[in-house]
N, C-alpha and C. Protein backbone atom coordinates (compact mmCIF):
# COMPACT_ATOMS: atom_id res chain seq x y z
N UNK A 1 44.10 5.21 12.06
CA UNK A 1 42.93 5.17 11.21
C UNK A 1 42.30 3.78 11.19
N UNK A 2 43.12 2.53 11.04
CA UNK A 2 42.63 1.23 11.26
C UNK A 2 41.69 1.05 12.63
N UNK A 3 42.22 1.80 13.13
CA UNK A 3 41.60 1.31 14.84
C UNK A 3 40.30 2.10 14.43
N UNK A 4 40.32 3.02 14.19
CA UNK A 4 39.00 3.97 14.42
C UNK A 4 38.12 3.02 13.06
N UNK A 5 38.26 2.77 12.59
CA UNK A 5 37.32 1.88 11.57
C UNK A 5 37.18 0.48 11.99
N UNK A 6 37.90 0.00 12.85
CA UNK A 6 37.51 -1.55 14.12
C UNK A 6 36.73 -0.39 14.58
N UNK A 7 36.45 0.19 15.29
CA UNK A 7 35.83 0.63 16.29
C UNK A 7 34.39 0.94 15.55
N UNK A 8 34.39 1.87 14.61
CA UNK A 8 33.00 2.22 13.93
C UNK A 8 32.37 0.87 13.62
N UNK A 9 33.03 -0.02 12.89
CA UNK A 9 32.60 -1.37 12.37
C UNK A 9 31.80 -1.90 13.92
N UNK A 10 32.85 -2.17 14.67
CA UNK A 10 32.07 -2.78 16.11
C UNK A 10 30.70 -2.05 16.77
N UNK A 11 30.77 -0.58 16.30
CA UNK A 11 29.52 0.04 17.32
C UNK A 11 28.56 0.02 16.27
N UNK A 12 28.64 -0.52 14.77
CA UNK A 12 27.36 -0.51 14.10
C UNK A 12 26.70 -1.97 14.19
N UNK A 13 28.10 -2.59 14.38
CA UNK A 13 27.08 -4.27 14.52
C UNK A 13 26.51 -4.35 15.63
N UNK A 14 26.89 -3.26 16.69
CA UNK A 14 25.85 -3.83 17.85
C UNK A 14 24.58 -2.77 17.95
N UNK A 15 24.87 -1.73 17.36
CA UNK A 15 23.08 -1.08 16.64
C UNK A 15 22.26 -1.88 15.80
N UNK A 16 22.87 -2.61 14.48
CA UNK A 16 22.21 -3.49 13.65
C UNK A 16 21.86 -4.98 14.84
N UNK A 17 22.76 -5.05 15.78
CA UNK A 17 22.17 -6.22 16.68
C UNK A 17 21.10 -5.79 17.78
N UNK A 18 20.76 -4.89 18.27
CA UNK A 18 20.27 -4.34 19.08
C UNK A 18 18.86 -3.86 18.44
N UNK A 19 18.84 -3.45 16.94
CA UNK A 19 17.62 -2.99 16.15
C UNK A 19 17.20 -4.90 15.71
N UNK A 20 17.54 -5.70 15.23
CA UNK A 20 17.17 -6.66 15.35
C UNK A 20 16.28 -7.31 16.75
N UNK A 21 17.15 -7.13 17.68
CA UNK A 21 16.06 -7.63 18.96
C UNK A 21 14.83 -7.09 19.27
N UNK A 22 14.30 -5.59 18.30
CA UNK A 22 13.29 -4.96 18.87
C UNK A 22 12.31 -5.30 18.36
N UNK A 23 11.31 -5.74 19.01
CA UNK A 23 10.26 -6.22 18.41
C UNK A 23 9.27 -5.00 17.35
N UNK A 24 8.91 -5.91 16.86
CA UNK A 24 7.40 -4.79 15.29
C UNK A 24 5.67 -5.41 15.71
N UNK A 25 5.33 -4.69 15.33
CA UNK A 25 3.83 -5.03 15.42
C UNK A 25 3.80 -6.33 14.57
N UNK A 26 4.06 -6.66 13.73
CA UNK A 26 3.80 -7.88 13.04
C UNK A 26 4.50 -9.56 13.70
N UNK A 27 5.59 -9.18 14.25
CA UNK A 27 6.11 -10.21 14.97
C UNK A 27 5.03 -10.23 16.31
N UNK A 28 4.83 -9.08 17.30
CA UNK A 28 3.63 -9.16 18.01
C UNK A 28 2.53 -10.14 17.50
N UNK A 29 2.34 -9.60 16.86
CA UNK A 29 0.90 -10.02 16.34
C UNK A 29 0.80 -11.39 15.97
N UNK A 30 2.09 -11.82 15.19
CA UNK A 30 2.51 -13.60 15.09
C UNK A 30 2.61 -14.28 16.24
N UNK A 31 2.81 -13.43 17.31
CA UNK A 31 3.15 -14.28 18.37
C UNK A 31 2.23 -14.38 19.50
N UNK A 32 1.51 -13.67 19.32
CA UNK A 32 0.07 -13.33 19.89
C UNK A 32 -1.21 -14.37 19.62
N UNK A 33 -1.05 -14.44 18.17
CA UNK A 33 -1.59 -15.66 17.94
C UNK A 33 -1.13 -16.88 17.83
N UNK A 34 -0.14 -17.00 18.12
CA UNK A 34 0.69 -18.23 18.33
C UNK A 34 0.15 -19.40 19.79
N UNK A 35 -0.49 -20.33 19.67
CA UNK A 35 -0.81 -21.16 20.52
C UNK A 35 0.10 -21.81 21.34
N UNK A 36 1.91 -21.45 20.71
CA UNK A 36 3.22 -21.97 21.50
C UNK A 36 3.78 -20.59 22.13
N UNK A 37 3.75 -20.51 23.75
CA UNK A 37 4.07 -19.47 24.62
C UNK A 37 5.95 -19.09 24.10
N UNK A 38 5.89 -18.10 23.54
CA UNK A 38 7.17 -17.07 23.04
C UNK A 38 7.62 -16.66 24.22
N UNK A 39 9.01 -16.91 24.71
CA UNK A 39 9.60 -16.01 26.11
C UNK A 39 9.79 -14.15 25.31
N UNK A 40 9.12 -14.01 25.98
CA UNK A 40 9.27 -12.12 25.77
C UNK A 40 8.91 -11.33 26.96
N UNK A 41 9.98 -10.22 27.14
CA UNK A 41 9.86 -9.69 27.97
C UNK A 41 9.61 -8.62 27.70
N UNK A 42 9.33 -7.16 28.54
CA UNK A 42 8.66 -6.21 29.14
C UNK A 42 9.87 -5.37 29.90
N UNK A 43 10.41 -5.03 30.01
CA UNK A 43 11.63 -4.45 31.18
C UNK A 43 11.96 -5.86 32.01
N UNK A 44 12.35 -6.12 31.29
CA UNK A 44 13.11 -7.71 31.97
C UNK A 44 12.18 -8.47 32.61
N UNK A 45 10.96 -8.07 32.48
CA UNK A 45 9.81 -9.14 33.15
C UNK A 45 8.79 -9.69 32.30
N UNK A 46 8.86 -11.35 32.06
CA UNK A 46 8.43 -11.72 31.02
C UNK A 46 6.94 -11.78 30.81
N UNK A 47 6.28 -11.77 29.53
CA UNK A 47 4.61 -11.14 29.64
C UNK A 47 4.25 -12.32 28.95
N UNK A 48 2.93 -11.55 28.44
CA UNK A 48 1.68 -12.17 28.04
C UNK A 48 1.28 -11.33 26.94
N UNK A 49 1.60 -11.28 25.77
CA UNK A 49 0.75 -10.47 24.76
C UNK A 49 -0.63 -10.71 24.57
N UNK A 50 -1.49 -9.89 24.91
CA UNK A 50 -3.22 -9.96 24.83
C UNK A 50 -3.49 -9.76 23.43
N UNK A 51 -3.30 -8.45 22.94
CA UNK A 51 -3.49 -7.73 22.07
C UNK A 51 -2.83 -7.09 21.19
N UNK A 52 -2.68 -7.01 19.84
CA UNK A 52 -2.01 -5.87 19.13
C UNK A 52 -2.63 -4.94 18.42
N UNK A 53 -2.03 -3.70 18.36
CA UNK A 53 -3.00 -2.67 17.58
C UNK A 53 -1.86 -2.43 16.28
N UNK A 54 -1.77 -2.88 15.11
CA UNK A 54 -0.13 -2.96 14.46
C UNK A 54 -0.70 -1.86 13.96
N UNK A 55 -1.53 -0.83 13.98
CA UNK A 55 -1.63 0.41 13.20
C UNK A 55 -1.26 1.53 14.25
N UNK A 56 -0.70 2.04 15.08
CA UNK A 56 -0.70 2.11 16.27
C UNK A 56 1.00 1.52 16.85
N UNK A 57 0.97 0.26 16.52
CA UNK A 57 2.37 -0.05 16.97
C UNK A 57 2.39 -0.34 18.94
N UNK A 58 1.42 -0.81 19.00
CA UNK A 58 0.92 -0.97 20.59
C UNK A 58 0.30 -2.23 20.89
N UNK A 59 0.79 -2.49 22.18
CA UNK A 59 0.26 -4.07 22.73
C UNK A 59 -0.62 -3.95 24.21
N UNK A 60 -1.40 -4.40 24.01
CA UNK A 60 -2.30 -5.14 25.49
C UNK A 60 -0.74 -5.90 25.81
N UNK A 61 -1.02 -6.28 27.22
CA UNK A 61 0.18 -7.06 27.88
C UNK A 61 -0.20 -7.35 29.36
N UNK A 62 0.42 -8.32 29.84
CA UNK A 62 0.50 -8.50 31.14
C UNK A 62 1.59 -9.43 31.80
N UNK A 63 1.71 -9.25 32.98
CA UNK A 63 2.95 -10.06 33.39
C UNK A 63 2.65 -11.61 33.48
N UNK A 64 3.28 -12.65 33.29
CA UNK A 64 3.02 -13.75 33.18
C UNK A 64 2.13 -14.28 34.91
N UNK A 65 2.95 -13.65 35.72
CA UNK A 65 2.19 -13.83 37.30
C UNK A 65 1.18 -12.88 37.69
N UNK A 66 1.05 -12.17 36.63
CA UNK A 66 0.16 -10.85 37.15
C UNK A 66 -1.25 -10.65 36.03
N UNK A 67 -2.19 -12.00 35.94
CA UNK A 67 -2.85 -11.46 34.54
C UNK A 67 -3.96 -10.33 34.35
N UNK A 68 -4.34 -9.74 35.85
CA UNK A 68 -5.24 -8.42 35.94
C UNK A 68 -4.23 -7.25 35.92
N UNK A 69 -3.45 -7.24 35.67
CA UNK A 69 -2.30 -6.35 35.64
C UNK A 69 -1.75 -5.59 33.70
N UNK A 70 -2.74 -5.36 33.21
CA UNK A 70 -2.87 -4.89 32.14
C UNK A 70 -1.74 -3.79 31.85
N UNK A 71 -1.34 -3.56 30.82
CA UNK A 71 -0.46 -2.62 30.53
C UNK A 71 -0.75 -2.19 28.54
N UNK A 72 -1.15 -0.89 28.23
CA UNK A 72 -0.91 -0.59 26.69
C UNK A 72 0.96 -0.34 26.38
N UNK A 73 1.59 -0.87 25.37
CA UNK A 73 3.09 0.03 26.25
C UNK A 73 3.06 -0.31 24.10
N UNK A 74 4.34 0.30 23.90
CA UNK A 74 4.83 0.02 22.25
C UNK A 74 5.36 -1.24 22.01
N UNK A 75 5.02 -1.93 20.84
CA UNK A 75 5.43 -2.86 20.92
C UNK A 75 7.03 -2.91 20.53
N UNK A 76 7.81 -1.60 20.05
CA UNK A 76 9.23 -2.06 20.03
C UNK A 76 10.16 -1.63 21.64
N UNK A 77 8.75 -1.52 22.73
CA UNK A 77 9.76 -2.14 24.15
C UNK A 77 9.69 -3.81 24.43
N UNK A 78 8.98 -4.34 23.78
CA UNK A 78 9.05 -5.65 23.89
C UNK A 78 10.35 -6.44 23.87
N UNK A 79 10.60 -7.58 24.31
CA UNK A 79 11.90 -7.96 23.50
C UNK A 79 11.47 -9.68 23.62
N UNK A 80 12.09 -10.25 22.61
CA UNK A 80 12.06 -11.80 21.89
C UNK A 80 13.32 -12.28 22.75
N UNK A 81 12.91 -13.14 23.50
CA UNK A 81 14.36 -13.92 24.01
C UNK A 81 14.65 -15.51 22.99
């Protein structure tokens, strides 16, 4: 019984750690207007936030090497490094 409650304990801190890394429209949106470039990535490829729609929950984006390369995607695929 001890073990199985290490174990539950361990797989919720890494949901509560894993829901922490996901980005919200409002952190978007802080960081969007932020004049200091935020490392954030995209599927492991780091972007460019253009735009946020926080009603919506959606970002303009582009790849840092790619800036005609537009993408709408959600903003909790984003991630904050």
């Amino acid at each position: 019984m001890r073990i199985f409650k290490r174990v539950i304990t361990n797989i919720i801190t890494v949901i509560m750690y894993k829901e922490a890394m996901l980005m919200n429209a409002k952190r978007a949106q802080e960081i969007a207007a932020s004049p200091v470039m935020a490392n954030v990535t995209y599927n492991g490829e780091r972007i460019y936030i253009e735009q946020v729609d926080e009603a919506n929950g959606t970002a303009i984006i582009h790849p840092l090497n790619e800036p005609n390369n537009k993408q709408k995607v959600s903003v909790s695929s984003l991630q904050e490094n």
